[in-house]
N, C-alpha and C. Protein backbone atom coordinates (compact mmCIF):
# COMPACT_ATOMS: atom_id res chain seq x y z
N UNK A 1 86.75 172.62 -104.09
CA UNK A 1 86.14 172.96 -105.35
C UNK A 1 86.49 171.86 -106.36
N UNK A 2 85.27 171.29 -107.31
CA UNK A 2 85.67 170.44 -108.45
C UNK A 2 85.69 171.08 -109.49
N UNK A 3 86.65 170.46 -110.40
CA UNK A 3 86.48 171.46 -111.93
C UNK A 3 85.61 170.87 -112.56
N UNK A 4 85.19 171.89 -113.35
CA UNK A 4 83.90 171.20 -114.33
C UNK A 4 84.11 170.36 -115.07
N UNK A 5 85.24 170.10 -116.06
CA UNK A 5 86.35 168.93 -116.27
C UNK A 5 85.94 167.39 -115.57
N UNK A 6 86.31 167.69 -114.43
CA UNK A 6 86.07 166.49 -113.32
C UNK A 6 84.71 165.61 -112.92
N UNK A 7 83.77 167.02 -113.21
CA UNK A 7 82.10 166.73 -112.80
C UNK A 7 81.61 166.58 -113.96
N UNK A 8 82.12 167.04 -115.05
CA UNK A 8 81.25 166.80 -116.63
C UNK A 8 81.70 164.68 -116.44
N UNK A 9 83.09 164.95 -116.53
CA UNK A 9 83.59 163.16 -116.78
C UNK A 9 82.68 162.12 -116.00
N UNK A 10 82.43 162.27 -115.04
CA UNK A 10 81.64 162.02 -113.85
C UNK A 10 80.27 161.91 -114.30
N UNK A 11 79.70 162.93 -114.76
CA UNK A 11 78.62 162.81 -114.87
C UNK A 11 78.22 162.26 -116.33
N UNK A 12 79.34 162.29 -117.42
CA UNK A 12 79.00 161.60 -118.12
C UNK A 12 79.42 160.23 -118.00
N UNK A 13 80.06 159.77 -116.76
CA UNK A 13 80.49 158.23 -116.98
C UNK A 13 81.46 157.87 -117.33
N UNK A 14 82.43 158.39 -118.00
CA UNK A 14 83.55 158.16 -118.60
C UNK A 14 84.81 157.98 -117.33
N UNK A 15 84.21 159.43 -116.36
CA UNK A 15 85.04 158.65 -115.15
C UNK A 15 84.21 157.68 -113.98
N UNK A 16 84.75 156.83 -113.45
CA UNK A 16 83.46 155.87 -112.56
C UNK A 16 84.41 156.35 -111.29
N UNK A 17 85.90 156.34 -111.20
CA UNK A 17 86.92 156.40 -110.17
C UNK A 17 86.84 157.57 -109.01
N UNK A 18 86.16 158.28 -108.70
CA UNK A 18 87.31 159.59 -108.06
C UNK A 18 87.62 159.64 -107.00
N UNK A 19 88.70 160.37 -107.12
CA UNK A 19 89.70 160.14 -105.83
C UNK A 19 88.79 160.73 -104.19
N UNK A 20 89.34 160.18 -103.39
CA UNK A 20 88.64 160.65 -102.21
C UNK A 20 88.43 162.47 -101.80
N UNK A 21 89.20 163.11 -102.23
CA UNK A 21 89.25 164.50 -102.24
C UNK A 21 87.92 165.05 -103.15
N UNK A 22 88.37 164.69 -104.19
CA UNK A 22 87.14 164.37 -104.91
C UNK A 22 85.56 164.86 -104.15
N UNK A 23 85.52 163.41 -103.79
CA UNK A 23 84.15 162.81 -102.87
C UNK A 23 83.90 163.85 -101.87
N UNK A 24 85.31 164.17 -101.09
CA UNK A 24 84.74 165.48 -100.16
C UNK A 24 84.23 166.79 -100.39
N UNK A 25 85.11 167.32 -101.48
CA UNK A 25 84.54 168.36 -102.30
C UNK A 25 82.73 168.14 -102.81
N UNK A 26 82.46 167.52 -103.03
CA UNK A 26 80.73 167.27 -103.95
C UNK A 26 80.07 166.96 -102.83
N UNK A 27 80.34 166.34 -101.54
CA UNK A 27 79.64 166.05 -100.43
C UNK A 27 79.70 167.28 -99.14
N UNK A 28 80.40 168.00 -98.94
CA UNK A 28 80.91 169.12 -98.01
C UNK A 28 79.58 170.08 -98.18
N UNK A 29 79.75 170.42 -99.58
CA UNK A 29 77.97 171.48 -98.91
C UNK A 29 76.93 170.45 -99.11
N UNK A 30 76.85 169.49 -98.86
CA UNK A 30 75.19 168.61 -98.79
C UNK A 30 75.40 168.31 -97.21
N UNK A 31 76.39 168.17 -96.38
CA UNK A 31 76.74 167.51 -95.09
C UNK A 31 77.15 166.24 -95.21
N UNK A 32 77.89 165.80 -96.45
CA UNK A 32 78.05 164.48 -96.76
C UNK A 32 79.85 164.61 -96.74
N UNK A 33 80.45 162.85 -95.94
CA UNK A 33 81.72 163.02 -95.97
C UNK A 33 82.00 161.60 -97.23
N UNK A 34 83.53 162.09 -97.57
CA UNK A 34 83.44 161.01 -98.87
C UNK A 34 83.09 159.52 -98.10
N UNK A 35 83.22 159.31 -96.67
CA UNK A 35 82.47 157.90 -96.42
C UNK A 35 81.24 157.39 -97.13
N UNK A 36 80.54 158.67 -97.26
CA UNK A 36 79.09 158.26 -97.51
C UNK A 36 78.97 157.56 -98.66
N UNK A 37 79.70 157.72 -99.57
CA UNK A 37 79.83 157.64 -101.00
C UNK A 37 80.43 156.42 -101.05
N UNK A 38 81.21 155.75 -100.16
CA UNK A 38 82.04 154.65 -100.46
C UNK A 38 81.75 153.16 -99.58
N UNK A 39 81.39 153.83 -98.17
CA UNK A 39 81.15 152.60 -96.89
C UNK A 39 79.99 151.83 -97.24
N UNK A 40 80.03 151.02 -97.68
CA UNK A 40 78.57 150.29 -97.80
C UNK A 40 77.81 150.08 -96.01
N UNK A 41 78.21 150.45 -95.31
CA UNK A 41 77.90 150.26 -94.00
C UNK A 41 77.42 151.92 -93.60
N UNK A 42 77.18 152.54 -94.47
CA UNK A 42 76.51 153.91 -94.13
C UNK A 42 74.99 154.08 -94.88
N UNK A 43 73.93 154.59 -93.78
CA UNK A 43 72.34 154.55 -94.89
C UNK A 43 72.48 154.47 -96.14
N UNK A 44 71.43 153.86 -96.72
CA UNK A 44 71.44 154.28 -97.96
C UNK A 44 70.30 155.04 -98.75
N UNK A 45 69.80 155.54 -97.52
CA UNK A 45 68.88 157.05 -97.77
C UNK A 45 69.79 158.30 -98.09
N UNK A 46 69.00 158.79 -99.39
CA UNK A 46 69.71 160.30 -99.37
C UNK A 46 69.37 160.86 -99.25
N UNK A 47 69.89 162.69 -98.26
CA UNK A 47 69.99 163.11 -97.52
C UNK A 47 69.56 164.76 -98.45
N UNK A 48 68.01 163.91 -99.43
CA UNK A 48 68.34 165.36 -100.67
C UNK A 48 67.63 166.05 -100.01
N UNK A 49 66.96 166.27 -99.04
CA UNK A 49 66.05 167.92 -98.69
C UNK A 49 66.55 168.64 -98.27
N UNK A 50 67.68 168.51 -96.93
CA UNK A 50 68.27 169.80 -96.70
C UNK A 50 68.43 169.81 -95.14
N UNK A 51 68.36 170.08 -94.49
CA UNK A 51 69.17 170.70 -93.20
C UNK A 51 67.96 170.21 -92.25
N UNK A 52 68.23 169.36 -90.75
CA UNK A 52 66.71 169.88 -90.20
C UNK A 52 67.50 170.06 -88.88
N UNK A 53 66.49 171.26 -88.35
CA UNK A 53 66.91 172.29 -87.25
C UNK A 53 65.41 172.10 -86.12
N UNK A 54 65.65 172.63 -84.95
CA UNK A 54 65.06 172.34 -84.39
C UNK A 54 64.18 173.93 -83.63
N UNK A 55 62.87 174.12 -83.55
CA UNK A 55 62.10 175.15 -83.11
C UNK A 55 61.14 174.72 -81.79
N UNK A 56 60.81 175.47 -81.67
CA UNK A 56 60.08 176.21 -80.45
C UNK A 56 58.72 175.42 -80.69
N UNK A 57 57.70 175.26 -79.91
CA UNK A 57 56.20 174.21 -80.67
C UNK A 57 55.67 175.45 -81.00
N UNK A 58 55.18 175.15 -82.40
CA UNK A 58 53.61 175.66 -82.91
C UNK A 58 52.96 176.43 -81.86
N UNK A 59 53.50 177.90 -81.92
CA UNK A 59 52.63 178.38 -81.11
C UNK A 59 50.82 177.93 -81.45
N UNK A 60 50.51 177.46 -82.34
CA UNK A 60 48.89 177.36 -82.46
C UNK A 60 48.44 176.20 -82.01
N UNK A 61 49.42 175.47 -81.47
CA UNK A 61 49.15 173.88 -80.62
C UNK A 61 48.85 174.59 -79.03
N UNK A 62 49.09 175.77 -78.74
CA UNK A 62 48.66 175.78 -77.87
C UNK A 62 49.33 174.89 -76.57
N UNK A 63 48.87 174.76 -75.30
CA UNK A 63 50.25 174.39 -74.85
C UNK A 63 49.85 172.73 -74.28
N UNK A 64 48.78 172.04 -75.87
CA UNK A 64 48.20 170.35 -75.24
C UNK A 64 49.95 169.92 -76.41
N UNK A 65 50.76 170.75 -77.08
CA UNK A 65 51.41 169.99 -77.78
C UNK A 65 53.00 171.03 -77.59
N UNK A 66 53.78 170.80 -76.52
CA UNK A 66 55.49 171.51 -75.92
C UNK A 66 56.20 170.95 -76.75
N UNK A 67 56.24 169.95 -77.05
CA UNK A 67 57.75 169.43 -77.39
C UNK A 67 58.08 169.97 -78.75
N UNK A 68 59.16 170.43 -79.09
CA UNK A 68 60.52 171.29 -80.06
C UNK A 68 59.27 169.92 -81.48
N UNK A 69 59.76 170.92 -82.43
CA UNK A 69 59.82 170.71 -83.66
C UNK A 69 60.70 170.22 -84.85
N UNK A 70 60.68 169.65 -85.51
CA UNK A 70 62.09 169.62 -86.36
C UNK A 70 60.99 170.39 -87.71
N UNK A 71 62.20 171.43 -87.86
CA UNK A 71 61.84 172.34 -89.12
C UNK A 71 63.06 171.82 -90.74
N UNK A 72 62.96 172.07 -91.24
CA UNK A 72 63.34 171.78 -92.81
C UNK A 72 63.90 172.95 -93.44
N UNK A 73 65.26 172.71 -93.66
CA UNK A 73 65.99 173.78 -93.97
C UNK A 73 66.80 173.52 -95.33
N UNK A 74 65.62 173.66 -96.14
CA UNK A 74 66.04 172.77 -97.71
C UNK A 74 67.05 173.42 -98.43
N UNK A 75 67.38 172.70 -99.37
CA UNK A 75 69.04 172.99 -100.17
C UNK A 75 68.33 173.81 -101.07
N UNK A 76 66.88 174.05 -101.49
CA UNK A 76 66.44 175.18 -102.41
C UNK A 76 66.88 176.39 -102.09
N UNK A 77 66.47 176.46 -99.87
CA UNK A 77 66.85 177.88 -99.58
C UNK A 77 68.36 178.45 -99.26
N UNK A 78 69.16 178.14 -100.70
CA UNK A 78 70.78 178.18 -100.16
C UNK A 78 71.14 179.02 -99.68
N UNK A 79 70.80 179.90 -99.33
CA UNK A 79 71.53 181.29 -98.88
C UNK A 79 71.50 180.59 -97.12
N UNK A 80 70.41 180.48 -96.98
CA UNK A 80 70.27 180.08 -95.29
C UNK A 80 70.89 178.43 -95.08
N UNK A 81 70.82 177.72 -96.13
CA UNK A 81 71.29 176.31 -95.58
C UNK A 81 72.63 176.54 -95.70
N UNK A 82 73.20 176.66 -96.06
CA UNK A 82 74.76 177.19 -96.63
C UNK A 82 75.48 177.52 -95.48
N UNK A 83 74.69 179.01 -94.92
CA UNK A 83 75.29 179.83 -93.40
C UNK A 83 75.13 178.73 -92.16
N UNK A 84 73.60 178.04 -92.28
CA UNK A 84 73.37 177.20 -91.04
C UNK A 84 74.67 176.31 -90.90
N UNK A 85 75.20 176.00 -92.39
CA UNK A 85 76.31 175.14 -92.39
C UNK A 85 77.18 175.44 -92.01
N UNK A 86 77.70 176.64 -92.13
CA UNK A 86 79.13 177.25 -91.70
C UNK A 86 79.18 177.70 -90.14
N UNK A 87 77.81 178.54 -89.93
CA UNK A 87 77.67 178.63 -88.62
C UNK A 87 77.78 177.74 -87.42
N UNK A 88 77.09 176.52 -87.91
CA UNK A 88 77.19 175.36 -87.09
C UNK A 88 78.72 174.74 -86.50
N UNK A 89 79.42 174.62 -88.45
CA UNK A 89 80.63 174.03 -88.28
C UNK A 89 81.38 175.11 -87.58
N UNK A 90 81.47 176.49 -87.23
CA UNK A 90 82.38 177.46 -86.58
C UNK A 90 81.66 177.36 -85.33
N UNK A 91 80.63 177.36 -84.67
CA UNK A 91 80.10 177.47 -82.95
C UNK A 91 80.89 175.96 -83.16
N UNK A 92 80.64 174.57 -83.72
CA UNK A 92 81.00 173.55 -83.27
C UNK A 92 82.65 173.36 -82.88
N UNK A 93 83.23 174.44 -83.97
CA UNK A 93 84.52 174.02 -83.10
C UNK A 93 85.28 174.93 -82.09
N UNK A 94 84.60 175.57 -81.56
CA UNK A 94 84.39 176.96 -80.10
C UNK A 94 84.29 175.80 -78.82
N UNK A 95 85.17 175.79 -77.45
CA UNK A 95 84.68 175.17 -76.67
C UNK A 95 82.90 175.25 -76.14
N UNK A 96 82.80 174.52 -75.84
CA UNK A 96 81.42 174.85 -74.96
C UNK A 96 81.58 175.64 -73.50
N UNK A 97 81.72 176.58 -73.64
CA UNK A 97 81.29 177.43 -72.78
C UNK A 97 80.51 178.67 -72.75
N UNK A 98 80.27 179.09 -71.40
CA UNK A 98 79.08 180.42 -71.37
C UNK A 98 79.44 181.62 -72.29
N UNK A 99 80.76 181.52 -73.05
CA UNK A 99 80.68 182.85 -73.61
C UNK A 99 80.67 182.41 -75.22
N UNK A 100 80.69 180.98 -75.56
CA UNK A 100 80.63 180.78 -77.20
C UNK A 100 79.34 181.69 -77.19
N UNK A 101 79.70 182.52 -78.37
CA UNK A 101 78.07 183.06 -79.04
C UNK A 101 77.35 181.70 -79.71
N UNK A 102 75.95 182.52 -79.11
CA UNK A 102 74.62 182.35 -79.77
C UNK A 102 74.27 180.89 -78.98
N UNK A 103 74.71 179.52 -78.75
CA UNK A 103 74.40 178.62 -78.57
C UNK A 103 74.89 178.37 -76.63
N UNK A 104 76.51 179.22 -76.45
CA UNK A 104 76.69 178.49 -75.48
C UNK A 104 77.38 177.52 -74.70
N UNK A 105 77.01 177.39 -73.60
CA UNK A 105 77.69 175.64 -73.52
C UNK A 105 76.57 174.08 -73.89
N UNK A 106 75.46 175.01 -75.19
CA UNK A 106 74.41 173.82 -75.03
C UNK A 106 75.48 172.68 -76.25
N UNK A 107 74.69 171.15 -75.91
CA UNK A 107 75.35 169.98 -76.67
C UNK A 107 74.03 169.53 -77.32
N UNK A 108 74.38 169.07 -78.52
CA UNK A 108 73.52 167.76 -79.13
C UNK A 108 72.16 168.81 -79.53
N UNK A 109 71.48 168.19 -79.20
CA UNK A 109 69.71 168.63 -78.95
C UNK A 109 69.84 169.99 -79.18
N UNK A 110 70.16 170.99 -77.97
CA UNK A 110 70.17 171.82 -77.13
C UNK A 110 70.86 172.86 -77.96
N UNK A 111 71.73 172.07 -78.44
CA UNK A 111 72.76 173.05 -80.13
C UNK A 111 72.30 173.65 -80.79
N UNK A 112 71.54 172.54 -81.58
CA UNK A 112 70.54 172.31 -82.72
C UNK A 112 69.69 173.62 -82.55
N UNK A 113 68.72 173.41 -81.24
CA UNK A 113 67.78 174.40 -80.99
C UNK A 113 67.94 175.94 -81.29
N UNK A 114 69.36 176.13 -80.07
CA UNK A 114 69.74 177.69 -79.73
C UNK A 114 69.89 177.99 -81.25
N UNK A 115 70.46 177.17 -81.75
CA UNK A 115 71.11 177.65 -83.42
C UNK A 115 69.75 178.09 -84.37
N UNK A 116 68.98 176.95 -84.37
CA UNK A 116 67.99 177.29 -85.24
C UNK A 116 67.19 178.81 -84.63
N UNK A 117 67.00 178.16 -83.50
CA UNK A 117 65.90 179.42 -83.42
C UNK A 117 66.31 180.69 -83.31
N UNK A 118 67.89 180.90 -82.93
CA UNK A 118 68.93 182.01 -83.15
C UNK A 118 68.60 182.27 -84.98
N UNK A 119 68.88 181.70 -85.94
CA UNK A 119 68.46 181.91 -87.38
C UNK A 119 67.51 182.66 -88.03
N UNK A 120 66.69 181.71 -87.49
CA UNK A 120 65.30 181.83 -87.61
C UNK A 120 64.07 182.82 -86.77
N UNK A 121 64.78 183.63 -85.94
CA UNK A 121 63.90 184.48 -85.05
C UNK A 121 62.89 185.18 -85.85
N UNK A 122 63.33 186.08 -86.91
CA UNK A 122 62.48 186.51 -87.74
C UNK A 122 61.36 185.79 -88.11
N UNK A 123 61.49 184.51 -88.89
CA UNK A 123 60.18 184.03 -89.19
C UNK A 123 59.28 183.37 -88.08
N UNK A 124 60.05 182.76 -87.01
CA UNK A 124 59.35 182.34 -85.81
C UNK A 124 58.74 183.63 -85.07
N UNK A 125 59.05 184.54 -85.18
CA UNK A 125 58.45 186.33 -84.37
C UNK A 125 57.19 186.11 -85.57
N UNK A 126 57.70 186.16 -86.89
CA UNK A 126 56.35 186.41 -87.69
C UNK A 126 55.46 185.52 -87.65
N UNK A 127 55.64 183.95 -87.21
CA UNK A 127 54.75 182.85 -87.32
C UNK A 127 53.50 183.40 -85.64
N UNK A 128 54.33 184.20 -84.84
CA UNK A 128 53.89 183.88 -83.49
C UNK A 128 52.74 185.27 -83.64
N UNK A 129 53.35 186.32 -84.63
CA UNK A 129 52.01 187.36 -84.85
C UNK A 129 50.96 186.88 -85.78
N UNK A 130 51.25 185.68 -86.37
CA UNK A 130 50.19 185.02 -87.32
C UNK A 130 50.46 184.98 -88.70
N UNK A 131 51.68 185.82 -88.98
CA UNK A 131 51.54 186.54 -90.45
C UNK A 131 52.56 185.62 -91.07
N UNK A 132 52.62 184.33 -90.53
CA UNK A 132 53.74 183.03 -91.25
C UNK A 132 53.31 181.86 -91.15
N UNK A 133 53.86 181.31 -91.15
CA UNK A 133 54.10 179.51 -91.04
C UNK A 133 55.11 178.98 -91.07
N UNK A 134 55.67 178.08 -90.17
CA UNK A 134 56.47 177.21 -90.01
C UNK A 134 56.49 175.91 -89.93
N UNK A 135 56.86 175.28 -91.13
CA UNK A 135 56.14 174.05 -91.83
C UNK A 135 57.12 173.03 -90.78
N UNK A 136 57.00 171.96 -90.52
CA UNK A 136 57.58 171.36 -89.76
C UNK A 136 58.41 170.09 -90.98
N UNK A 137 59.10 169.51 -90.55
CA UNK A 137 60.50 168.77 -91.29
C UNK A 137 59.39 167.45 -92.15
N UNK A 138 58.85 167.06 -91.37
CA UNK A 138 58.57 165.66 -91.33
C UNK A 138 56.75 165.58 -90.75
N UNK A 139 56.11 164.78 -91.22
CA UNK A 139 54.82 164.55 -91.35
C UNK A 139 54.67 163.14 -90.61
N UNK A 140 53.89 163.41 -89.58
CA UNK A 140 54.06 161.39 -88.90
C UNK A 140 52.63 161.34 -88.94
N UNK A 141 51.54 161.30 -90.05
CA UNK A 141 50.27 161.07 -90.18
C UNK A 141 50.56 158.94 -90.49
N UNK A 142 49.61 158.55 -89.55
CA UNK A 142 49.58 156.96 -89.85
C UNK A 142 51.02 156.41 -89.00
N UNK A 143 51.97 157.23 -87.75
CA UNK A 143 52.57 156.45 -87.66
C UNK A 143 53.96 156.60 -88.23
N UNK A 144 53.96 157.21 -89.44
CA UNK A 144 54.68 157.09 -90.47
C UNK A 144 55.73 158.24 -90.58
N UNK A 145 56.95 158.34 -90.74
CA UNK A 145 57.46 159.66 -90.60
C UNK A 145 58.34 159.84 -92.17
N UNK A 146 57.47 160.78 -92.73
CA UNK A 146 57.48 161.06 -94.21
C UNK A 146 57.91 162.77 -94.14
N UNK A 147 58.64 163.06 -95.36
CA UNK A 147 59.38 164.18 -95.89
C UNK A 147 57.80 165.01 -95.82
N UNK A 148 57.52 166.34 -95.39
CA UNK A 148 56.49 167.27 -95.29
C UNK A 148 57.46 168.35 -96.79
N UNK A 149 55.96 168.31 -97.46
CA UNK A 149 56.16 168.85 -98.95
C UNK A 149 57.05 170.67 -98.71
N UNK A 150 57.70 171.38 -99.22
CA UNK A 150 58.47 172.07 -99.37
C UNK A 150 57.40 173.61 -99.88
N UNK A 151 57.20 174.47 -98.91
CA UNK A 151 56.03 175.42 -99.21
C UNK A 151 57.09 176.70 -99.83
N UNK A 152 56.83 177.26 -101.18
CA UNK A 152 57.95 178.39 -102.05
C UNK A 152 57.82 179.79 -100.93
N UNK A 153 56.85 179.83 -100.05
CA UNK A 153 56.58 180.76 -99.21
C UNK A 153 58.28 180.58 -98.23
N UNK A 154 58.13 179.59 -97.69
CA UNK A 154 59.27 179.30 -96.73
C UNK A 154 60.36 179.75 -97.20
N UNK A 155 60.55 178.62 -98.37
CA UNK A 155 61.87 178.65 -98.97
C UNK A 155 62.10 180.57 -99.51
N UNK A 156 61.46 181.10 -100.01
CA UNK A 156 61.39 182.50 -100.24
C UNK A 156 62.09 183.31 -98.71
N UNK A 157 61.20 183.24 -97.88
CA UNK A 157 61.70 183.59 -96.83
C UNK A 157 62.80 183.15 -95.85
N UNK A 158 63.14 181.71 -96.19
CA UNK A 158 64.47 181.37 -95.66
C UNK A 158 65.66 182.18 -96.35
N UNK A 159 65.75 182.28 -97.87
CA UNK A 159 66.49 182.64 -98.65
C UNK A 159 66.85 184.30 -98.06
N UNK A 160 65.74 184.91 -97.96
CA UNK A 160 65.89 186.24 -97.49
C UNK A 160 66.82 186.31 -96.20
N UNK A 161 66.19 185.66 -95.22
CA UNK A 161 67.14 186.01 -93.87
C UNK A 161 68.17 185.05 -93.70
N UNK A 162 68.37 184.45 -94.86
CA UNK A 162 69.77 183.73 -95.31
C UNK A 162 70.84 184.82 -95.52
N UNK A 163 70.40 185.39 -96.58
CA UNK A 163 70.51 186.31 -96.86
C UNK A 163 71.29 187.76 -96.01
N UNK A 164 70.20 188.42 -95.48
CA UNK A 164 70.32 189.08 -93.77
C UNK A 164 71.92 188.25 -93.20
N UNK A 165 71.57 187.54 -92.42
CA UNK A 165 72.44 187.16 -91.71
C UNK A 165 74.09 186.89 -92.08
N UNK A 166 73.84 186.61 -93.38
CA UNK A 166 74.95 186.35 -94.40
C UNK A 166 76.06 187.83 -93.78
N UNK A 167 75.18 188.57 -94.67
CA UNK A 167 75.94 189.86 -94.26
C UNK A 167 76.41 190.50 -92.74
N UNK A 168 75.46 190.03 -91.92
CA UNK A 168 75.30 190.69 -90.40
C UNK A 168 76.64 189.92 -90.00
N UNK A 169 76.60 188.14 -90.26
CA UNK A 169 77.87 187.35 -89.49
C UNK A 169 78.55 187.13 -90.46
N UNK A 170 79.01 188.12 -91.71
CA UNK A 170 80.17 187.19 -92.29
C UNK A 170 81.72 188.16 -91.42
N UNK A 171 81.65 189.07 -90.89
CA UNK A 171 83.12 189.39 -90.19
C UNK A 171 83.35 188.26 -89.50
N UNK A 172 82.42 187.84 -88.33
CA UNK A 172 82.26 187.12 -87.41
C UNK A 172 82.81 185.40 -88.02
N UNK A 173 82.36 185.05 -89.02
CA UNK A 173 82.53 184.31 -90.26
C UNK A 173 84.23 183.70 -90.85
N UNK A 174 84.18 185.26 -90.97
CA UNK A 174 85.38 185.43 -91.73
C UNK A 174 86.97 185.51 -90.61
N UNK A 175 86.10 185.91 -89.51
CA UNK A 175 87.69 186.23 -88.76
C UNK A 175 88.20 184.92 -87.97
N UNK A 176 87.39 183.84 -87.80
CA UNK A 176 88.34 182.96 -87.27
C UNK A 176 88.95 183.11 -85.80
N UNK A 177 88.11 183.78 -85.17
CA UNK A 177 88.28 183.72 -83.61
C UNK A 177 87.08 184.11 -83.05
């Protein structure tokens, strides 16, 4: 946690310095470590939309288009980017094996997936009866792989079963085994 003290100075300039603790605190819920802030040898794209997770194809592609999706799990919808965060970081430090919940012994890719679409079942069940949409992360019209605009429908409904789940896994959350 930063004090407001710390982030007012900061943000007015007066402080330019802060300490590395600092840096981790203001970067920890974006997925940012104080490296990011300091290594000139780290992107220098920022990382402002939010979370991207991986789904199931467009059921309406029909089956000329299989391959997984990357979906967009923006910092608007905090209730759900927040948990994806915590959730992730608690399955990630569970060995990989057949009895970690929800994901497994899957790695990398395979993580990503079980996790998201573990999240997200609700709106992917509602996209597959018709009565949703699931906007995909990224737009590659021309070649080009560009930020896909942020629909208040989504974010509304991420927030909700952000929400949901919040409550369903915070024992699970909270207990640390």
């Amino acid at each position: 946690m930063v004090s407001y003290p710390t982030l007012s100075s900061l943000y007015s300039g007066s402080s330019v310095a802060p300490n590395l603790r600092t840096l981790e605190a203001i970067g920890l819920p974006y997925g940012l470590d104080a490296g990011w802030f300091v290594d000139e040898d780290e992107p220098g794209t920022i990382p402002i939309l939010g979370k991207v997770g991986l789904a199931p194809p467009d059921p309406k592609d029909g089956k000329a288009k299989r391959s997984l999706r990357e979906v967009l799990i923006p910092f608007a919808a905090w209730p759900m980017f927040e948990l994806f965060r915590r959730v992730e970081t608690r399955l990630g430090d569970l060995a990989p094996t057949p009895e970690r919940p929800i994901v497994g012994e899957a790695r990398d890719e395979a993580f990503t997936f079980r996790l998201t679409t573990f999240l997200l079942q609700p709106l992917l069940n509602a996209e597959r009866l018709g009565l949703a949409s699931v906007p995909t992360a990224v737009d590659t019209a021309g070649g080009k792989r560009t930020a896909s605009p942020v629909d208040a429908q989504w974010v509304a409904g991420l927030r909700f079963v952000g929400e949901m789940w919040e409550v369903v896994l915070q024992p699970w959350l909270s207990s640390g085994s």
